[in-house]
PDB file of N, CA and C in Angstrom:
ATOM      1  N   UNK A   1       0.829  -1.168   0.000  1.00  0.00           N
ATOM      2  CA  UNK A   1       0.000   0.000   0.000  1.00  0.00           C
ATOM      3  C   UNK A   1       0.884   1.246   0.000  1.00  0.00           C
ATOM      4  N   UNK A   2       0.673   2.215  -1.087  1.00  0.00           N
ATOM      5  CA  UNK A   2       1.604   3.346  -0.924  1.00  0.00           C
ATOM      6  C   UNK A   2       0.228   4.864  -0.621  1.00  0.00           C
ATOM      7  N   UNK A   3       1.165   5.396   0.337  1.00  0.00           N
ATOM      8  CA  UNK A   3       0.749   6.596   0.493  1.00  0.00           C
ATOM      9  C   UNK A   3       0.018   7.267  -0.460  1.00  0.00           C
ATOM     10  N   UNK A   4      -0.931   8.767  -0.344  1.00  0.00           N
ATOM     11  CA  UNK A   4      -0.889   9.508  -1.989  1.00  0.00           C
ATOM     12  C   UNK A   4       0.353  10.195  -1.378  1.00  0.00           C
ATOM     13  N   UNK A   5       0.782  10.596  -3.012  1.00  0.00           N
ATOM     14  CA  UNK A   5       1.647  12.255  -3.020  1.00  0.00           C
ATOM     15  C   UNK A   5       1.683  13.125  -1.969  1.00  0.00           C
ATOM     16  N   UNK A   6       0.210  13.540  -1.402  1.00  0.00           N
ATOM     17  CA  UNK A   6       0.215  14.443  -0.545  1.00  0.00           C
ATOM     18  C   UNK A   6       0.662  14.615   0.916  1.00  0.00           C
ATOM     19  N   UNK A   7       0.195  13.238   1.328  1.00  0.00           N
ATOM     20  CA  UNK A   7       0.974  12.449   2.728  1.00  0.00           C
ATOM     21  C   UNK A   7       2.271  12.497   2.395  1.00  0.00           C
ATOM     22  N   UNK A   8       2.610  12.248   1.342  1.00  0.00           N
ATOM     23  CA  UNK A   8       4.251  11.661   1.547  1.00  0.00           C
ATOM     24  C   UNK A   8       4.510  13.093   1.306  1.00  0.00           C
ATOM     25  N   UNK A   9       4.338  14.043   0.547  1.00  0.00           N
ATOM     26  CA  UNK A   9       5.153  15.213   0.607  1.00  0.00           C
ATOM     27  C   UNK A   9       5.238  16.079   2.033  1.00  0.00           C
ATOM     28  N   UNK A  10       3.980  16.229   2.636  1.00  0.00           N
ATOM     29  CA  UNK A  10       3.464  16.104   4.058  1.00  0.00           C
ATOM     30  C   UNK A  10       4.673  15.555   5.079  1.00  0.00           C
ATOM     31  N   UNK A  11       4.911  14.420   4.861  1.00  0.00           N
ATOM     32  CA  UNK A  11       5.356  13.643   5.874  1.00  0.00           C
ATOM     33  C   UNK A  11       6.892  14.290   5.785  1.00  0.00           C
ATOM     34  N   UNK A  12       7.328  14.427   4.152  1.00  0.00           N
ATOM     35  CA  UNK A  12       9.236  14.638   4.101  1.00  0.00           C
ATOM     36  C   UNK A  12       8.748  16.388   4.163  1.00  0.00           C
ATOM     37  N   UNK A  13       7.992  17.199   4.749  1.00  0.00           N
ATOM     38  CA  UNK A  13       8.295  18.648   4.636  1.00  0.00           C
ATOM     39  C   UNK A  13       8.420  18.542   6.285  1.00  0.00           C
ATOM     40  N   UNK A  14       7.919  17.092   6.838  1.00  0.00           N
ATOM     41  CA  UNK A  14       7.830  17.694   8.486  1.00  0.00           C
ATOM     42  C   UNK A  14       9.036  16.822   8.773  1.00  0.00           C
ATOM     43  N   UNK A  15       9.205  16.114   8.370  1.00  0.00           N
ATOM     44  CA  UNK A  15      10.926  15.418   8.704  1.00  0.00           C
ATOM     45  C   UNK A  15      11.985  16.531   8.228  1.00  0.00           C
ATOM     46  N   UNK A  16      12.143  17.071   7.159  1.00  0.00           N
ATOM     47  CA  UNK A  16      13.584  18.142   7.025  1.00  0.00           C
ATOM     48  C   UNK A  16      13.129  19.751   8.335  1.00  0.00           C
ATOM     49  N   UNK A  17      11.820  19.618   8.262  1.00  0.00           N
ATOM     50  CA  UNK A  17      11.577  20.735   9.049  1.00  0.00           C
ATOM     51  C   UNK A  17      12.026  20.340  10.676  1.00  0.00           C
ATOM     52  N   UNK A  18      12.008  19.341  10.846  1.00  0.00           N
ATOM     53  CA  UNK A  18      12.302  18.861  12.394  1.00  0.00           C
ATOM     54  C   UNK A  18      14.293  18.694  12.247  1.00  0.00           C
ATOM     55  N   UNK A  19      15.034  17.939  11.216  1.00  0.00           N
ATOM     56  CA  UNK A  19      16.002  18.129  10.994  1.00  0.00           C
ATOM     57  C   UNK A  19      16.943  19.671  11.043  1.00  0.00           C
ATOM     58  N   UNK A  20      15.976  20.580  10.154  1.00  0.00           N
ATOM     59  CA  UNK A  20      16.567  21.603  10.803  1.00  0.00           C
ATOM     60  C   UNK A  20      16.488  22.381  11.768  1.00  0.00           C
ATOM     61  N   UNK A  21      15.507  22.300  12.266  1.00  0.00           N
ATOM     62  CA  UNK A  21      14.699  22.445  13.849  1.00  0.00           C
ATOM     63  C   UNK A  21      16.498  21.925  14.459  1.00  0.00           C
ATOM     64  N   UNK A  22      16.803  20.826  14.648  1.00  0.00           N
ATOM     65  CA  UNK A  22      17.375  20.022  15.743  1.00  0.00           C
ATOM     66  C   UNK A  22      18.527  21.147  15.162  1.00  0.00           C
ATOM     67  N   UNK A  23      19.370  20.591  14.042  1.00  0.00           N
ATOM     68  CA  UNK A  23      20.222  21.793  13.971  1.00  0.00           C
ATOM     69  C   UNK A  23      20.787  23.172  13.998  1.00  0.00           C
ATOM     70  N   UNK A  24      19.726  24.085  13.796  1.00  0.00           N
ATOM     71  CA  UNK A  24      19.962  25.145  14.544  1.00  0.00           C
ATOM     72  C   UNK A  24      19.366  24.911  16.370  1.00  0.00           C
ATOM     73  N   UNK A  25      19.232  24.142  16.871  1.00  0.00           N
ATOM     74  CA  UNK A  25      19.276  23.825  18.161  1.00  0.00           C
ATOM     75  C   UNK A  25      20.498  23.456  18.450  1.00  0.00           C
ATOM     76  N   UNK A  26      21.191  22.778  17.995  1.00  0.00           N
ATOM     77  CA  UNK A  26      22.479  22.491  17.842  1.00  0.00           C
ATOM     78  C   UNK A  26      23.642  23.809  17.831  1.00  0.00           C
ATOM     79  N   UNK A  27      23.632  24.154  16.945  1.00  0.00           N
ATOM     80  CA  UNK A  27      24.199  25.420  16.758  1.00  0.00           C
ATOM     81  C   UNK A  27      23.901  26.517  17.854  1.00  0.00           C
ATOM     82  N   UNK A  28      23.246  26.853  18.377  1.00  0.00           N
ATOM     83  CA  UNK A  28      22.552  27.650  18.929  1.00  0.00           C
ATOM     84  C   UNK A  28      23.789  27.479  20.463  1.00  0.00           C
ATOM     85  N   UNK A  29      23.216  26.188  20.871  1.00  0.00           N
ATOM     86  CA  UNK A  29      23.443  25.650  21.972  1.00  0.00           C
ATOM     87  C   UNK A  29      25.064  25.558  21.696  1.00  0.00           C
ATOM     88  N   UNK A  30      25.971  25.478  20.671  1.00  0.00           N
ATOM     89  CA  UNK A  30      26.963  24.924  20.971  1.00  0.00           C
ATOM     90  C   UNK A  30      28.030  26.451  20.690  1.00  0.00           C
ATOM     91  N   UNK A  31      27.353  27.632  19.794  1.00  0.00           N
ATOM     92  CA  UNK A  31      28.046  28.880  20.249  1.00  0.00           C
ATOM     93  C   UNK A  31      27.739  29.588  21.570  1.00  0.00           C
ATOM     94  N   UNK A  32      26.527  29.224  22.537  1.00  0.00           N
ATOM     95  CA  UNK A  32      26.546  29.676  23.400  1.00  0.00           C
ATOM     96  C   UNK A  32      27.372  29.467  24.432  1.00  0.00           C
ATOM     97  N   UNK A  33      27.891  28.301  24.310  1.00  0.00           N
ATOM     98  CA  UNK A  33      28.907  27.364  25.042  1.00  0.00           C
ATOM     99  C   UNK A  33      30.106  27.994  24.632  1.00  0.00           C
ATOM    100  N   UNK A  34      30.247  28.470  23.210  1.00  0.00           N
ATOM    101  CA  UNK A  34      32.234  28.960  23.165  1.00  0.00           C
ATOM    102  C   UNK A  34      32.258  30.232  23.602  1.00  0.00           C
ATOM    103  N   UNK A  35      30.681  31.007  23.354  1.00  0.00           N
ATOM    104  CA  UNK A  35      30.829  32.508  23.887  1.00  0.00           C
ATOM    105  C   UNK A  35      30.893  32.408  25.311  1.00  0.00           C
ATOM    106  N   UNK A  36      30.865  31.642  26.175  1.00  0.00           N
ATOM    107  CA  UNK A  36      30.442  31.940  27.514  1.00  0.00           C
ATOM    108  C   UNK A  36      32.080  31.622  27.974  1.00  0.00           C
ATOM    109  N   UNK A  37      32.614  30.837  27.050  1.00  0.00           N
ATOM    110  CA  UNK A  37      34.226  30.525  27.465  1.00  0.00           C
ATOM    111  C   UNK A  37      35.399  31.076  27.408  1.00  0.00           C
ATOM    112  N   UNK A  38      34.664  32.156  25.849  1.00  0.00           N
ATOM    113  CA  UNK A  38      35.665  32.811  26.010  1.00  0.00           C
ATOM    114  C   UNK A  38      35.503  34.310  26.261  1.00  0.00           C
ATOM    115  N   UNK A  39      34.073  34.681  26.520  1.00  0.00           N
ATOM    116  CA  UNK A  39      34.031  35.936  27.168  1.00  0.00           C
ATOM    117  C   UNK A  39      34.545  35.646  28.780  1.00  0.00           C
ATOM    118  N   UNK A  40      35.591  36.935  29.191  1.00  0.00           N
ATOM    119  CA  UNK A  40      36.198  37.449  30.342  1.00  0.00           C
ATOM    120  C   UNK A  40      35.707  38.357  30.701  1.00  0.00           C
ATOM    121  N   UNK A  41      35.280  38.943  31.831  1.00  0.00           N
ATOM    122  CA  UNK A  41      34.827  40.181  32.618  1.00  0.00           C
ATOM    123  C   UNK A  41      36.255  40.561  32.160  1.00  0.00           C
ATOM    124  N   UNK A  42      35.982  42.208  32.041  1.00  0.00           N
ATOM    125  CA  UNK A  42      37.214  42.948  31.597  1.00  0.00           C
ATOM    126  C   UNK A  42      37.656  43.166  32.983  1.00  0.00           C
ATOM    127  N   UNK A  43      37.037  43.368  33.721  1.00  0.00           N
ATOM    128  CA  UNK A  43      37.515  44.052  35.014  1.00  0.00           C
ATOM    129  C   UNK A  43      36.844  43.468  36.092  1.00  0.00           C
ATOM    130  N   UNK A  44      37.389  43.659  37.850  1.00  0.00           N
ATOM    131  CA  UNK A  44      36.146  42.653  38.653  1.00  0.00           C
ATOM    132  C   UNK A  44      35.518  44.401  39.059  1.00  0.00           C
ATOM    133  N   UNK A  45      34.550  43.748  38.901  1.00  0.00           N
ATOM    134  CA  UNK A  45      33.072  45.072  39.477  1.00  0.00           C
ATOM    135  C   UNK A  45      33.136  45.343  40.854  1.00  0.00           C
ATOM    136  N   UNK A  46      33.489  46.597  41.383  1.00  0.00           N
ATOM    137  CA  UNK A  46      33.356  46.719  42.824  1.00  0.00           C
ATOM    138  C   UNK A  46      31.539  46.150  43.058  1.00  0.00           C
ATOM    139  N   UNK A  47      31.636  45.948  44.161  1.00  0.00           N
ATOM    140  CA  UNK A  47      30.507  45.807  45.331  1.00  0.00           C
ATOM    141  C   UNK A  47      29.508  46.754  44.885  1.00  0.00           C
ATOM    142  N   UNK A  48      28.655  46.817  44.376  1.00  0.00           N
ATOM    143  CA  UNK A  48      27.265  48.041  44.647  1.00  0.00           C
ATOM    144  C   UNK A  48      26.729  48.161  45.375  1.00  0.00           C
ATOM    145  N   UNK A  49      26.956  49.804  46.179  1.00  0.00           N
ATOM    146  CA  UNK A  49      26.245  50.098  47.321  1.00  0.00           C
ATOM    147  C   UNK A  49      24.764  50.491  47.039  1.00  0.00           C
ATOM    148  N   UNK A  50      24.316  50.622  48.355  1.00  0.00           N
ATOM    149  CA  UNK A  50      23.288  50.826  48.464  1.00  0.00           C
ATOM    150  C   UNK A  50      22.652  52.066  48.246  1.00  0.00           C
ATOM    151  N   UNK A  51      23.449  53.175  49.003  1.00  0.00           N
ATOM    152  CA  UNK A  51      23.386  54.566  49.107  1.00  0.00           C
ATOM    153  C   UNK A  51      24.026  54.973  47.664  1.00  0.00           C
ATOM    154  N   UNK A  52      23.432  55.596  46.979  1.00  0.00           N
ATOM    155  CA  UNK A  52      23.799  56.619  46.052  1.00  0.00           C
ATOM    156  C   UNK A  52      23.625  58.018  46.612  1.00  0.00           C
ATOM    157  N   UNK A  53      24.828  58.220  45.821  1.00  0.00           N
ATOM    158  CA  UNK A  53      24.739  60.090  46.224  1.00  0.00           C
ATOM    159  C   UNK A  53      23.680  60.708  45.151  1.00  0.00           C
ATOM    160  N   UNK A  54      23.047  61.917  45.583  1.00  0.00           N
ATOM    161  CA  UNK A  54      21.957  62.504  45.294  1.00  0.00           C
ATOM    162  C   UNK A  54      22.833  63.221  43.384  1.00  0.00           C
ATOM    163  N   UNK A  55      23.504  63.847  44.141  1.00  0.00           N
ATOM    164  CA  UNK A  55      24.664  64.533  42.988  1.00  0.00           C
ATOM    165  C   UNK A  55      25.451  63.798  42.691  1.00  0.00           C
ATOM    166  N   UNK A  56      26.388  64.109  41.548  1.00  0.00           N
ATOM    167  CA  UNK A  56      27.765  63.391  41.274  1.00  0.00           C
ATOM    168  C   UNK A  56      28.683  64.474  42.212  1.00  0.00           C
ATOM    169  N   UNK A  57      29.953  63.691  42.402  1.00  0.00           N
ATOM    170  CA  UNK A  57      30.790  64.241  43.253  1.00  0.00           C
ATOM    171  C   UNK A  57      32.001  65.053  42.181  1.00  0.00           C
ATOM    172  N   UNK A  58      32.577  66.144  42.724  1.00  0.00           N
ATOM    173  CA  UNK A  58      33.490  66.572  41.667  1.00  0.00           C
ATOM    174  C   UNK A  58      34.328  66.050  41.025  1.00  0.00           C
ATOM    175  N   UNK A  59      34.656  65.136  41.552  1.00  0.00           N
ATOM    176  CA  UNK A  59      35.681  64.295  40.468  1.00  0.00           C
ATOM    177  C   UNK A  59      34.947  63.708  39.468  1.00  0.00           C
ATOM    178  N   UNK A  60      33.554  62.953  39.839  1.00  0.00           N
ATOM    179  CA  UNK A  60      32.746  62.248  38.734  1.00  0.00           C
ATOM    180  C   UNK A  60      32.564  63.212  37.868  1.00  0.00           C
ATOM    181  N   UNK A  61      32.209  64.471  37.750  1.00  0.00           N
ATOM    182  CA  UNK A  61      32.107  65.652  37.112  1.00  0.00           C
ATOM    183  C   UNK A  61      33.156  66.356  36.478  1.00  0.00           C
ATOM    184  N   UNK A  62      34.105  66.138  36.885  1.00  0.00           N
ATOM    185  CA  UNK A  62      35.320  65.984  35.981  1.00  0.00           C
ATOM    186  C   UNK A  62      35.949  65.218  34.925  1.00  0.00           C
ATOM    187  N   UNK A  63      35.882  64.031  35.623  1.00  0.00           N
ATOM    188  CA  UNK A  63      35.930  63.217  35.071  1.00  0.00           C
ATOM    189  C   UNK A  63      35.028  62.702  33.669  1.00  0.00           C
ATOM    190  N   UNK A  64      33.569  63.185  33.967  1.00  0.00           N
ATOM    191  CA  UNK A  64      32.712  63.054  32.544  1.00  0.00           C
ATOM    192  C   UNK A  64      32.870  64.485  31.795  1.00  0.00           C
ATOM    193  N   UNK A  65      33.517  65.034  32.271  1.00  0.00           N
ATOM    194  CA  UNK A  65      33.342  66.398  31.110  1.00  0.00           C
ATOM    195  C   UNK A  65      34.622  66.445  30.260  1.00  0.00           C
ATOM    196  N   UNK A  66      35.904  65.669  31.413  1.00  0.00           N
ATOM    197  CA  UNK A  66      36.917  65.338  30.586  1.00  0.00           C
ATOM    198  C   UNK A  66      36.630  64.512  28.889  1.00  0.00           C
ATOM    199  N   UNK A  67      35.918  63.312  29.077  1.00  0.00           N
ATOM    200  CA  UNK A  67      35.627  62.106  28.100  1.00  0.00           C
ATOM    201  C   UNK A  67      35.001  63.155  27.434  1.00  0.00           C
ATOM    202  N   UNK A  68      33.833  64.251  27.870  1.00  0.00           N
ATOM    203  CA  UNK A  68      32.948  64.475  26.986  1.00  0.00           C
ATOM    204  C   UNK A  68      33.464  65.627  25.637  1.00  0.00           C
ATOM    205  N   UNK A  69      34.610  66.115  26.355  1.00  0.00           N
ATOM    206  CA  UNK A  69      35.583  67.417  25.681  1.00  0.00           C
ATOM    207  C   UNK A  69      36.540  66.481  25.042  1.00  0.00           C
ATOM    208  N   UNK A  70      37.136  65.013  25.562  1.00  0.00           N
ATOM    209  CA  UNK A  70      37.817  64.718  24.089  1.00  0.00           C
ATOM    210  C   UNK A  70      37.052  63.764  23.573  1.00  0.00           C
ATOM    211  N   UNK A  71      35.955  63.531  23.163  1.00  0.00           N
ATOM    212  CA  UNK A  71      34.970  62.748  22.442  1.00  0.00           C
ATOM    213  C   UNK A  71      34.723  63.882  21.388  1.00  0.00           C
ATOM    214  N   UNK A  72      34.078  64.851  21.860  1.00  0.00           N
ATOM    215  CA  UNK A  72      33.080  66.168  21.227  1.00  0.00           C
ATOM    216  C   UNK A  72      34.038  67.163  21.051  1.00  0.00           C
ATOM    217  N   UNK A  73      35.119  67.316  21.267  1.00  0.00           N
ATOM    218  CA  UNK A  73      35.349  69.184  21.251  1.00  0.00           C
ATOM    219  C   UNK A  73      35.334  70.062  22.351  1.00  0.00           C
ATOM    220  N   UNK A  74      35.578  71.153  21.757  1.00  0.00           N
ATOM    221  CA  UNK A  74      35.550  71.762  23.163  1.00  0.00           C
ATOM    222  C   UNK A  74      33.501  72.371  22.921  1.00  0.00           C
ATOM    223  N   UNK A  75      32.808  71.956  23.952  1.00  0.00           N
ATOM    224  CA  UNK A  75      32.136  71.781  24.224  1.00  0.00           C
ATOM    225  C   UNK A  75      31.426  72.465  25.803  1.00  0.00           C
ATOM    226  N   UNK A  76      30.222  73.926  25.609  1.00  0.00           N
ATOM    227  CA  UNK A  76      30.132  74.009  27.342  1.00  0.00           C
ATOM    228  C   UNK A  76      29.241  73.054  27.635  1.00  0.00           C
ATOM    229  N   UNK A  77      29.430  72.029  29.272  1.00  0.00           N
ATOM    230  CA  UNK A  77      28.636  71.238  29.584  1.00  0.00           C
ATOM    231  C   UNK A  77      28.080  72.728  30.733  1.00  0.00           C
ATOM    232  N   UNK A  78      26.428  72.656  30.446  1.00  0.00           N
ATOM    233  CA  UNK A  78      25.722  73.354  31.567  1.00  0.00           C
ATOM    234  C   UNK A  78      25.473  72.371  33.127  1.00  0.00           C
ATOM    235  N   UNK A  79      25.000  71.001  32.895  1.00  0.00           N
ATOM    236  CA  UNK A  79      24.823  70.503  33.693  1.00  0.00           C
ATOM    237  C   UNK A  79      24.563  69.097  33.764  1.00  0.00           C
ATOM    238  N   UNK A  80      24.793  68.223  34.358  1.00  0.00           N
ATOM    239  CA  UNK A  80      25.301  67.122  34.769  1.00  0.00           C
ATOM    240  C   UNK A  80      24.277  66.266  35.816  1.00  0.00           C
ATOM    241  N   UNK A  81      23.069  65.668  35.184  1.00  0.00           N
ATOM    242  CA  UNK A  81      22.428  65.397  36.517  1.00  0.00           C
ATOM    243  C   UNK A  81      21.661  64.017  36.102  1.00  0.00           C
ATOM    244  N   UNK A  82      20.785  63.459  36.989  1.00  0.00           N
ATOM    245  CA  UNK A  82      20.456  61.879  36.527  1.00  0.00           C
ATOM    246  C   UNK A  82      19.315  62.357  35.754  1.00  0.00           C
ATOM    247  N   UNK A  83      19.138  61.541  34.740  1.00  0.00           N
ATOM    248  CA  UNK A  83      17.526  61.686  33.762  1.00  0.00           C
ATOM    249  C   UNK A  83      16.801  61.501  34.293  1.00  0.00           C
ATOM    250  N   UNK A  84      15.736  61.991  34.372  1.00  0.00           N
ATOM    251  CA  UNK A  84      14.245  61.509  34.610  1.00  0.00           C
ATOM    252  C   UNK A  84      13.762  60.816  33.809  1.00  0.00           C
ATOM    253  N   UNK A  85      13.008  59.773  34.674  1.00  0.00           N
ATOM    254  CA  UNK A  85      12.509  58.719  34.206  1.00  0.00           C
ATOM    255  C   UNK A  85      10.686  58.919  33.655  1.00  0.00           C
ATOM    256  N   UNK A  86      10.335  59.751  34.430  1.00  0.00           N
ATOM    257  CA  UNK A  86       8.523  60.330  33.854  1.00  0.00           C
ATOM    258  C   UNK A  86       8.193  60.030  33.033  1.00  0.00           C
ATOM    259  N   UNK A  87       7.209  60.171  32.342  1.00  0.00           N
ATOM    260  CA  UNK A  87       6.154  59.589  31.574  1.00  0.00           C
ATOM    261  C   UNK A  87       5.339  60.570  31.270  1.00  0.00           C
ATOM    262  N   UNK A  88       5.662  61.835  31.490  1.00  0.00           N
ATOM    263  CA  UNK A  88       5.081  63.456  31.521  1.00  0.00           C
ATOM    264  C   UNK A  88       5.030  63.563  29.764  1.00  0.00           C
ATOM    265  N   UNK A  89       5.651  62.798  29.164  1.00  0.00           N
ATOM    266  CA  UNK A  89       5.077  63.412  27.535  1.00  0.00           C
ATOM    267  C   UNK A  89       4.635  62.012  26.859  1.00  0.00           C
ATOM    268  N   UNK A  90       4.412  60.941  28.067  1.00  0.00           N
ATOM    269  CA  UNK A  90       3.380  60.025  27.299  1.00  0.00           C
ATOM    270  C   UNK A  90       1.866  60.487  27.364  1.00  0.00           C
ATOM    271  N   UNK A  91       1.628  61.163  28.741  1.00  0.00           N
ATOM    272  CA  UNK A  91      -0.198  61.779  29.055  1.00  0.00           C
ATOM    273  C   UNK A  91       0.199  63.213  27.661  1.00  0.00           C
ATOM    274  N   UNK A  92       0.858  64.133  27.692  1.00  0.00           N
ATOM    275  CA  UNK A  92       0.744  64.548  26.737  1.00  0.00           C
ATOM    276  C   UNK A  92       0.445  64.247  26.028  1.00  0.00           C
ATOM    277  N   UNK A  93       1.422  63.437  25.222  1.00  0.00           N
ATOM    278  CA  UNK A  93       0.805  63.346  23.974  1.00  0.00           C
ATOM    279  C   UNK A  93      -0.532  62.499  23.847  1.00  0.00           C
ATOM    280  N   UNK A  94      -0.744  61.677  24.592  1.00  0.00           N
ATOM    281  CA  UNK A  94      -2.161  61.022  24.848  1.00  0.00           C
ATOM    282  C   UNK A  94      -3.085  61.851  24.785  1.00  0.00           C
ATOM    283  N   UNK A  95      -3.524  63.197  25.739  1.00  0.00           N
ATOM    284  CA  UNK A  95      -4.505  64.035  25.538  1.00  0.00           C
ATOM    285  C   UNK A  95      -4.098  64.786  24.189  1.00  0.00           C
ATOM    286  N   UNK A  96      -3.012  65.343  23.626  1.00  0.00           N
ATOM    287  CA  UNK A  96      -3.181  65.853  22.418  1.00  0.00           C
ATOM    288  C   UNK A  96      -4.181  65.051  21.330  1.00  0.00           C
ATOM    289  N   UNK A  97      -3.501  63.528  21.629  1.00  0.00           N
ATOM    290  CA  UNK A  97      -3.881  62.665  20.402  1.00  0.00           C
ATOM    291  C   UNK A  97      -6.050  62.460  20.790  1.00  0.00           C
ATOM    292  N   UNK A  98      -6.004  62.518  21.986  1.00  0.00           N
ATOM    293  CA  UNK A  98      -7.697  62.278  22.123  1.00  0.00           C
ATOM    294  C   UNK A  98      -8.330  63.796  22.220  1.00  0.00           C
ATOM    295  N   UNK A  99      -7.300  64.837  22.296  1.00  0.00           N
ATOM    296  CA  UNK A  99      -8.310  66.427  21.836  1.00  0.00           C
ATOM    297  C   UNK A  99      -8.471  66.544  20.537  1.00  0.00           C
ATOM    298  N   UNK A 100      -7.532  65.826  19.674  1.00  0.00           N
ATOM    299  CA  UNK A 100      -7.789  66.113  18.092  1.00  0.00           C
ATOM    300  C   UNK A 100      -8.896  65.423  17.279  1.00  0.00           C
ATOM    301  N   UNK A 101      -9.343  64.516  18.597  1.00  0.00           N
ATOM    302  CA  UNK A 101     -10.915  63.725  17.793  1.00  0.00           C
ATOM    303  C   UNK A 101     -11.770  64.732  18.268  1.00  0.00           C
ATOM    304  N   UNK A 102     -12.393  65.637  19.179  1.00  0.00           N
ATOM    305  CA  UNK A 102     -13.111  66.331  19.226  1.00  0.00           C
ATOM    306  C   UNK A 102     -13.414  67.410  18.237  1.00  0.00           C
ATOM    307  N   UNK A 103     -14.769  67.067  17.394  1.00  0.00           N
ATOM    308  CA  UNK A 103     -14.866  68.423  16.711  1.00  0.00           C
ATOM    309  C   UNK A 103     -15.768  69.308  17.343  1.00  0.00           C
ATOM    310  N   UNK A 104     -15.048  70.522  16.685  1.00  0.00           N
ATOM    311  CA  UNK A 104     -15.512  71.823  17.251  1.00  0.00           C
ATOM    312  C   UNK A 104     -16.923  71.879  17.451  1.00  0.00           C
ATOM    313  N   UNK A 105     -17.693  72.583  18.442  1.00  0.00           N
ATOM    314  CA  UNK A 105     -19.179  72.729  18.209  1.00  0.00           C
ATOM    315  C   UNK A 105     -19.638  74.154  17.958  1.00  0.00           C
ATOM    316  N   UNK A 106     -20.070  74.122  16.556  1.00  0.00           N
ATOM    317  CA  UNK A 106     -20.865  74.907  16.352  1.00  0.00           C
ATOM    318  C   UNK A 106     -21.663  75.040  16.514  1.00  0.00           C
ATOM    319  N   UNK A 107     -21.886  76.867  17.062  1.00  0.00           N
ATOM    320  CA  UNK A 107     -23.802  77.267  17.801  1.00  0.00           C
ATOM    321  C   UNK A 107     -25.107  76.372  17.096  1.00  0.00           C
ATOM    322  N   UNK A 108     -25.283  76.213  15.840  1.00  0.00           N
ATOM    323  CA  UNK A 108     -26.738  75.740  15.564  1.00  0.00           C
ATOM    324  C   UNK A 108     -26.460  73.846  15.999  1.00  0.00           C
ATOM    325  N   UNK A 109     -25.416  73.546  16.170  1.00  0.00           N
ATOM    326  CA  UNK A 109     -25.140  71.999  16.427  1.00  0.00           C
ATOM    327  C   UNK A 109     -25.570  71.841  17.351  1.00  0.00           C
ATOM    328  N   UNK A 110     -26.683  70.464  17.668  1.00  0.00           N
ATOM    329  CA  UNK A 110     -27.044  70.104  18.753  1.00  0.00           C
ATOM    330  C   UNK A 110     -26.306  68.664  19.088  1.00  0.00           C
ATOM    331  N   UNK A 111     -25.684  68.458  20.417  1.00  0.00           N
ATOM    332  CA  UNK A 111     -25.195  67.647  21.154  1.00  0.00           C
ATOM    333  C   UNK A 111     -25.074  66.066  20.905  1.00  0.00           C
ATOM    334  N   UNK A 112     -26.225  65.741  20.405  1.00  0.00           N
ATOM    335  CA  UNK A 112     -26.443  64.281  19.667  1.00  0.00           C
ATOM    336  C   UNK A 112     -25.973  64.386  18.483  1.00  0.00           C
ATOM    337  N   UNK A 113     -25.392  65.407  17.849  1.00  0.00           N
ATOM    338  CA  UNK A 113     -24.664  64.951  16.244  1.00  0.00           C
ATOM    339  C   UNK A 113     -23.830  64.931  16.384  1.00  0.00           C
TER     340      UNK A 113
END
């Protein structure tokens, strides 16, 4: 008894599809293994404290304006401080984007149109 055509083409599209399935599983799994061997921490990481300072301290401030003047140029830095993280121009733009569906009402317009 032979298969039709359709089974059997069926059957060899899900066998090479599982073949290469396994091999890039293979692959996958076996560069993750040389990257992990031969990446080195460049340096050992001090300890992270707990306390952060509110400001940077003058040397940190020196120190980044140094990198930032020979990266950029001579360059004035005004100020030096942590980003805010807010979400103050996601509601913006949210109410912009839901005031621009409102149309205007004109005097003879009544409320239900």
């Amino acid at each position: 008894m032979t298969l039709p055509i359709t089974v059997q083409i069926y059957l060899l599209a899900a066998v090479v599809s599982f073949a290469v399935a396994g091999l890039i599983h293979l692959l996958v799994v076996t560069l993750d293994a040389t990257r992990r061997r031969e990446v080195s921490p460049p340096f050992v990481a001090a300890q992270p404290s707990t306390a952060r300072p509110a400001t940077p301290t003058p040397a940190q401030v020196a120190a980044i304006s140094a990198a930032l003047n020979e990266v950029l140029g001579s360059y004035r830095i005004v100020r030096i401080e942590t980003a805010e993280r807010g979400h103050t121009w996601v509601s913006g733009a949210r109410a912009a984007q839901h005031d621009s569906h409102h149309l205007a009402r004109s005097p003879g317009r009544s409320p239900s149109q």
